[in-house]
PDB file of N, CA and C in Angstrom:
ATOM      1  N   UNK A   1       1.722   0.180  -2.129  1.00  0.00           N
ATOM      2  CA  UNK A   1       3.000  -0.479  -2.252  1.00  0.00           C
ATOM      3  C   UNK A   1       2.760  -1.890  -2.755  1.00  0.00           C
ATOM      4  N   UNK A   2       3.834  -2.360  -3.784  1.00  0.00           N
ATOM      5  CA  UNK A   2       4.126  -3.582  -4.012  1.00  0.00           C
ATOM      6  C   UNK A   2       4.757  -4.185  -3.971  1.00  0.00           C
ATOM      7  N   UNK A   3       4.951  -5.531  -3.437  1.00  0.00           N
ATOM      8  CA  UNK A   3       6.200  -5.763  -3.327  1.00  0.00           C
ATOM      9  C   UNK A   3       6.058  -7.549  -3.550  1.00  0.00           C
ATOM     10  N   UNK A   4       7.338  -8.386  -3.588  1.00  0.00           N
ATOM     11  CA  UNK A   4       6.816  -9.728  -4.088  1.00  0.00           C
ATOM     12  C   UNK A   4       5.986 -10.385  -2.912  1.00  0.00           C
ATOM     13  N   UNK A   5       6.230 -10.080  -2.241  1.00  0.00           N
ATOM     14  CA  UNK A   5       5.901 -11.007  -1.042  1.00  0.00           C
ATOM     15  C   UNK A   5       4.639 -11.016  -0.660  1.00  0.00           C
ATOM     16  N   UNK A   6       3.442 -10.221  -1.438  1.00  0.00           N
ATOM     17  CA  UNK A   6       1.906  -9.843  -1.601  1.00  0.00           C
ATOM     18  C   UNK A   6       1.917  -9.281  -0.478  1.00  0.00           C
ATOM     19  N   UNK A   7       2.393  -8.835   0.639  1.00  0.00           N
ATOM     20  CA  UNK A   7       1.788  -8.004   2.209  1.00  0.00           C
ATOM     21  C   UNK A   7       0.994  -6.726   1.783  1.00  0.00           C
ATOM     22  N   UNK A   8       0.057  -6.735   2.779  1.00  0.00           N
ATOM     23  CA  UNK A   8      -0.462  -5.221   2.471  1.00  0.00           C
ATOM     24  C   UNK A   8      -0.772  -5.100   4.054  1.00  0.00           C
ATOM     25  N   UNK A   9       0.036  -3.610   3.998  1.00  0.00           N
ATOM     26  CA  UNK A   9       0.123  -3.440   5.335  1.00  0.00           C
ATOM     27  C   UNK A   9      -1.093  -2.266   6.098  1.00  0.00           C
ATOM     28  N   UNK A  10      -1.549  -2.107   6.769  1.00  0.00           N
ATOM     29  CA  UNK A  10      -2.932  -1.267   7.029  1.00  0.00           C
ATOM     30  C   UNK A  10      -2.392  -0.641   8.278  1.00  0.00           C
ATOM     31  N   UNK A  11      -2.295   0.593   8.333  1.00  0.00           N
ATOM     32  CA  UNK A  11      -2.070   1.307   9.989  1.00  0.00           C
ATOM     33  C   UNK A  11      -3.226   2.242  10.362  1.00  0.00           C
ATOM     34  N   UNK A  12      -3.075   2.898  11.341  1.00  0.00           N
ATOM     35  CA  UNK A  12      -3.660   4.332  11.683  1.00  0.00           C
ATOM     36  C   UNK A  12      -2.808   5.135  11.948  1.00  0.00           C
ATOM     37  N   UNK A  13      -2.643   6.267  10.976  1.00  0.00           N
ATOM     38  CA  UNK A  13      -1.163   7.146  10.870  1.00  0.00           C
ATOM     39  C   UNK A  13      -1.342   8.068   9.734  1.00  0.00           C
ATOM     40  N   UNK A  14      -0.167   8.909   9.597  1.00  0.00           N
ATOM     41  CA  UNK A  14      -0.313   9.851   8.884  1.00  0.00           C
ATOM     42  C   UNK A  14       0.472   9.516   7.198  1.00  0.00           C
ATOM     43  N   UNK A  15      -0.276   9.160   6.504  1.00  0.00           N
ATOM     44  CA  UNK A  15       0.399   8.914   5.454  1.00  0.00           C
ATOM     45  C   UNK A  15       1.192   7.571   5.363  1.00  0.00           C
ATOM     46  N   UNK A  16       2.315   7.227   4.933  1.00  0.00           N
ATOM     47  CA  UNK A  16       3.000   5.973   5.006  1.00  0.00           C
ATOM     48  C   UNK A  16       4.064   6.119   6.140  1.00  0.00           C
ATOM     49  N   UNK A  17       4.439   7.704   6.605  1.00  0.00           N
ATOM     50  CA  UNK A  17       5.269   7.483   7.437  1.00  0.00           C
ATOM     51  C   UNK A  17       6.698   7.331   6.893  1.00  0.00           C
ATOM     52  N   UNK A  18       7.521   6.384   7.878  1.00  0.00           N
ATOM     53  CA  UNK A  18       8.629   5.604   7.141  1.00  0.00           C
ATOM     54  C   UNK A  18       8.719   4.147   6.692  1.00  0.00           C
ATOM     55  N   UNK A  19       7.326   4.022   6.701  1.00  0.00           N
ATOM     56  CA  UNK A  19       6.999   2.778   6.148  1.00  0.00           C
ATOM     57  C   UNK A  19       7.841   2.156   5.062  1.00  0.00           C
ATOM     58  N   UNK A  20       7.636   3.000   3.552  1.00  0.00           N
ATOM     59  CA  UNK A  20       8.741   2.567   2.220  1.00  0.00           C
ATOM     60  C   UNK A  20      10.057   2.508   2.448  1.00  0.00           C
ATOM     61  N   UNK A  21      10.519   3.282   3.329  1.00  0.00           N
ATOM     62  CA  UNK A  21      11.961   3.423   3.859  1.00  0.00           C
ATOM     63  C   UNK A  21      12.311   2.037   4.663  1.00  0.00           C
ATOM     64  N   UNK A  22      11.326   1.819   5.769  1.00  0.00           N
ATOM     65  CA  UNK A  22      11.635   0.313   5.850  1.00  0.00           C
ATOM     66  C   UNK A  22      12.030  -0.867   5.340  1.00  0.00           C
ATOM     67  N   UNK A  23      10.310  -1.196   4.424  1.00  0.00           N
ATOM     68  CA  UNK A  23      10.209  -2.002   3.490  1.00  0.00           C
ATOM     69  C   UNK A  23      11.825  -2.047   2.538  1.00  0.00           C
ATOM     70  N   UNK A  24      12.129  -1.110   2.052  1.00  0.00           N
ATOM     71  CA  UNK A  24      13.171  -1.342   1.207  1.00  0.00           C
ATOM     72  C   UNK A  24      14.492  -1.607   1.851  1.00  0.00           C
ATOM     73  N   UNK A  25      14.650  -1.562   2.603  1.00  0.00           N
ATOM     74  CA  UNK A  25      15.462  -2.018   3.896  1.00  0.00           C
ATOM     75  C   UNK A  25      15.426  -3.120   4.281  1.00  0.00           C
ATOM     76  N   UNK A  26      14.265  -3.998   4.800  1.00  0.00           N
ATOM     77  CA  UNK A  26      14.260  -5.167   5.280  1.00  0.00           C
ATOM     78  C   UNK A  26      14.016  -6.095   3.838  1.00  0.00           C
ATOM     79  N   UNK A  27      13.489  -5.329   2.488  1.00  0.00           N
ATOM     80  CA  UNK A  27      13.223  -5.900   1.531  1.00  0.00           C
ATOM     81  C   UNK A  27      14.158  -5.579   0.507  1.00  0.00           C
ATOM     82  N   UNK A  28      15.406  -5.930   0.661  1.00  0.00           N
ATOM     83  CA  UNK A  28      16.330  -5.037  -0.348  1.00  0.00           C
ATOM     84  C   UNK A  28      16.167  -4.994  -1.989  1.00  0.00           C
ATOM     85  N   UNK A  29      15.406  -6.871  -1.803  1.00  0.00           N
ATOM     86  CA  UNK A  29      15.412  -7.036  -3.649  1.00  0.00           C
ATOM     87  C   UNK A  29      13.965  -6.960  -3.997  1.00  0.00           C
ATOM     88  N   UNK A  30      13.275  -6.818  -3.154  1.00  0.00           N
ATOM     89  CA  UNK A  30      11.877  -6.325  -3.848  1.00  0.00           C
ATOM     90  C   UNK A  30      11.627  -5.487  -4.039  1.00  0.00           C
ATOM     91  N   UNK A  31      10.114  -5.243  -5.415  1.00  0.00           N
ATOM     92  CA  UNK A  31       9.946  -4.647  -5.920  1.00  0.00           C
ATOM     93  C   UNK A  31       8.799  -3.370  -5.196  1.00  0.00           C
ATOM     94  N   UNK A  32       9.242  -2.528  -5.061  1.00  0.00           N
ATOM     95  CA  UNK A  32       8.681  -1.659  -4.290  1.00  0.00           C
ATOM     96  C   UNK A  32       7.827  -0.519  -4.639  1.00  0.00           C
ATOM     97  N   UNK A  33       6.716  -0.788  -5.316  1.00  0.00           N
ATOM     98  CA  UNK A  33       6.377   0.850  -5.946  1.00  0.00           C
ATOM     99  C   UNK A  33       5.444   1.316  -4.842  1.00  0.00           C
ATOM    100  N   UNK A  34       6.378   2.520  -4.926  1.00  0.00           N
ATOM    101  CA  UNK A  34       5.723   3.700  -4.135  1.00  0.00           C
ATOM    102  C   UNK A  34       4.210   4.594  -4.255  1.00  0.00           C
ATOM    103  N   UNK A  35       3.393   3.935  -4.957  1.00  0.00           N
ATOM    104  CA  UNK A  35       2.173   4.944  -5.206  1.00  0.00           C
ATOM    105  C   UNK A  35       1.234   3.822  -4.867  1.00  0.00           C
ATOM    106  N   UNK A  36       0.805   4.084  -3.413  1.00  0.00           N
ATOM    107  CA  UNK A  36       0.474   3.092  -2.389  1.00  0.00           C
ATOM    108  C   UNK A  36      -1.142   3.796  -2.366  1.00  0.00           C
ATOM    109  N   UNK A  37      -1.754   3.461  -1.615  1.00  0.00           N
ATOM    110  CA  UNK A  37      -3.308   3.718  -1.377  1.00  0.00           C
ATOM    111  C   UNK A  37      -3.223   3.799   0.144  1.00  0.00           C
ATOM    112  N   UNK A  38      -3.569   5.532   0.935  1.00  0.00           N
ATOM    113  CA  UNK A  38      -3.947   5.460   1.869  1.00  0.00           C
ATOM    114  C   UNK A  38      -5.247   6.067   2.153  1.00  0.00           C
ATOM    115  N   UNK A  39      -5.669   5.599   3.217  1.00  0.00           N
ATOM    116  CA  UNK A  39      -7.307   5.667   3.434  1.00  0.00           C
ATOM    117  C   UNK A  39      -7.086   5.960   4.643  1.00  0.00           C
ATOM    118  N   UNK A  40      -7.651   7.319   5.052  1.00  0.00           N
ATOM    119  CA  UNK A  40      -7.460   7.949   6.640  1.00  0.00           C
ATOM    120  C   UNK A  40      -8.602   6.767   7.419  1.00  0.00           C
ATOM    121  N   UNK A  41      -8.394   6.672   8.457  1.00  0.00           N
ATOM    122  CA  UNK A  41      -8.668   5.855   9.512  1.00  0.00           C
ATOM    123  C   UNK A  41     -10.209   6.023   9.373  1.00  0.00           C
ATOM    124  N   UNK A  42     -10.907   7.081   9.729  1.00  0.00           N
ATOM    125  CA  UNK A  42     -12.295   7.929   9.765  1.00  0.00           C
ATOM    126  C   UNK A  42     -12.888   7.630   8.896  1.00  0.00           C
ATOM    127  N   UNK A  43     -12.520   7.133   7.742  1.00  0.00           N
ATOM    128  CA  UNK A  43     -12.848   6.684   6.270  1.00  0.00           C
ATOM    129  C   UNK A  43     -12.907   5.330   5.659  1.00  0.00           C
ATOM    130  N   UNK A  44     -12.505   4.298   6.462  1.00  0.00           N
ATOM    131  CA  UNK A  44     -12.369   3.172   6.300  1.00  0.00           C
ATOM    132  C   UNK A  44     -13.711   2.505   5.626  1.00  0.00           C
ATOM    133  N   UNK A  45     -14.483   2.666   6.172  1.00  0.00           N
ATOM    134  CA  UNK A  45     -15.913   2.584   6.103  1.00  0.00           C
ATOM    135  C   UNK A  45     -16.646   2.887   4.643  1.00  0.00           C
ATOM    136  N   UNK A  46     -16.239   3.787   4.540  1.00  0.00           N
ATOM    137  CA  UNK A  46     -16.631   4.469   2.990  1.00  0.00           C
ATOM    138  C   UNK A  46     -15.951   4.056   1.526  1.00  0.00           C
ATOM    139  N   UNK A  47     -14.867   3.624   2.183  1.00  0.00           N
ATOM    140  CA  UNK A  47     -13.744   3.070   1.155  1.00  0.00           C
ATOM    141  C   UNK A  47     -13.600   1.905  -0.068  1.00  0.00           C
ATOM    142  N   UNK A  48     -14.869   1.140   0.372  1.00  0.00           N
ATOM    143  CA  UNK A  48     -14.971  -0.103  -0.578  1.00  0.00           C
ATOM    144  C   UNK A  48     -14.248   0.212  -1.536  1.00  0.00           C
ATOM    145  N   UNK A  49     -15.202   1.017  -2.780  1.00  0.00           N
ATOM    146  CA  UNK A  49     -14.840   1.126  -4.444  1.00  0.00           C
ATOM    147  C   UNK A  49     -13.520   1.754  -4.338  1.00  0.00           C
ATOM    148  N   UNK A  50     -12.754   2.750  -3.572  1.00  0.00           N
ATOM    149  CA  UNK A  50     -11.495   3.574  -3.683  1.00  0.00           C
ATOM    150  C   UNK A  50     -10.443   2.009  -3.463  1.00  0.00           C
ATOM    151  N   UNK A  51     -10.522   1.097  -2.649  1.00  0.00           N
ATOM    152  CA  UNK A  51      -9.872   0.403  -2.517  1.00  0.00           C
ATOM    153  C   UNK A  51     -10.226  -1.111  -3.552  1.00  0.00           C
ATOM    154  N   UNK A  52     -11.225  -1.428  -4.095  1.00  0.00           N
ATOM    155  CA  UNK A  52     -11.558  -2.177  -5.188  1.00  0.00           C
ATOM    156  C   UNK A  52     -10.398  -1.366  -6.370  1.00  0.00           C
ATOM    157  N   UNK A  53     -10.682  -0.317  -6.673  1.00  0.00           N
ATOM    158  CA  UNK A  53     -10.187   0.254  -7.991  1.00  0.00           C
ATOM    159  C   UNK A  53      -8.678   0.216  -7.441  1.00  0.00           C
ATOM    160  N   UNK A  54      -7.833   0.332  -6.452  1.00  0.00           N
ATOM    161  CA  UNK A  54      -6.574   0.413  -6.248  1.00  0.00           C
ATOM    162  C   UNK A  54      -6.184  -0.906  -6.536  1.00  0.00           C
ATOM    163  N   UNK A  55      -6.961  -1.963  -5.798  1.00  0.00           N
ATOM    164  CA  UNK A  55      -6.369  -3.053  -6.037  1.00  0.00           C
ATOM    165  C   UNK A  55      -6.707  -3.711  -7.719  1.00  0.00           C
ATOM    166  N   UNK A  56      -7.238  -3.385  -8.407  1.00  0.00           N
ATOM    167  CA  UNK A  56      -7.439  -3.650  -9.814  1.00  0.00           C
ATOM    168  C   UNK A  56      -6.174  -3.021 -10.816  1.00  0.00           C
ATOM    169  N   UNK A  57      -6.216  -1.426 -10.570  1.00  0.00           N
ATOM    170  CA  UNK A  57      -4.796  -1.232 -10.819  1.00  0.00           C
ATOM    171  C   UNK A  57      -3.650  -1.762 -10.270  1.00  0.00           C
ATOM    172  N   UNK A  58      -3.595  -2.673  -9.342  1.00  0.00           N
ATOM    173  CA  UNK A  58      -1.814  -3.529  -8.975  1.00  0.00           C
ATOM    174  C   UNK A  58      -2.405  -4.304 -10.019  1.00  0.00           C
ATOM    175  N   UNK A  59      -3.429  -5.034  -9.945  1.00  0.00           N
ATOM    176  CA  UNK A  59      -3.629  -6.145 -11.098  1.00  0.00           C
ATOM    177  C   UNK A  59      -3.141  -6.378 -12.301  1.00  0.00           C
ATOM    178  N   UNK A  60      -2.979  -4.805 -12.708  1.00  0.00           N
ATOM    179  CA  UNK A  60      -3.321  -4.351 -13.863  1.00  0.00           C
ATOM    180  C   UNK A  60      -1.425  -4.166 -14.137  1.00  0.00           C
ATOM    181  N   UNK A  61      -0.597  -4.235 -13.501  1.00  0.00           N
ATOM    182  CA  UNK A  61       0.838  -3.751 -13.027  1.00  0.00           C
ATOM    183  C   UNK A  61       1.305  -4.981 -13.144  1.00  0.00           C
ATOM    184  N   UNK A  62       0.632  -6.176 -13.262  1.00  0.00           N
ATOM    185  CA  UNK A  62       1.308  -7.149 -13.311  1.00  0.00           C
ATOM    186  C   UNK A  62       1.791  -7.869 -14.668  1.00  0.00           C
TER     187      UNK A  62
END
């Protein structure tokens, strides 16, 4: 997710949940894209480059 306000939000959960449903709710005029990066909990660890390359593509969105 993106949105103006730079947050990146990190849980332990299944997917986003109702997370976007929130966000666009409490965030009515931001920009919200939905093709977010989740990383199961168990995996955090392993994740460096999956989460380097996600955040290069928002970069790349701008």
């Amino acid at each position: 997710m993106i949105f103006r306000e730079r947050q990146l939000s990190l849980f332990a959960g299944s997917g986003f949940s109702r997370n976007i449903g929130t966000l666009k709710e409490m965030l009515p005029d931001a920009d919200i894209v939905e093709d977010g990066l989740h990383v199961p909990m168990g995996s955090v660890s392993e994740a460096d480059e999956e989460v380097a390359d996600w955040i290069r593509g928002l970069e790349a969105l701008q």
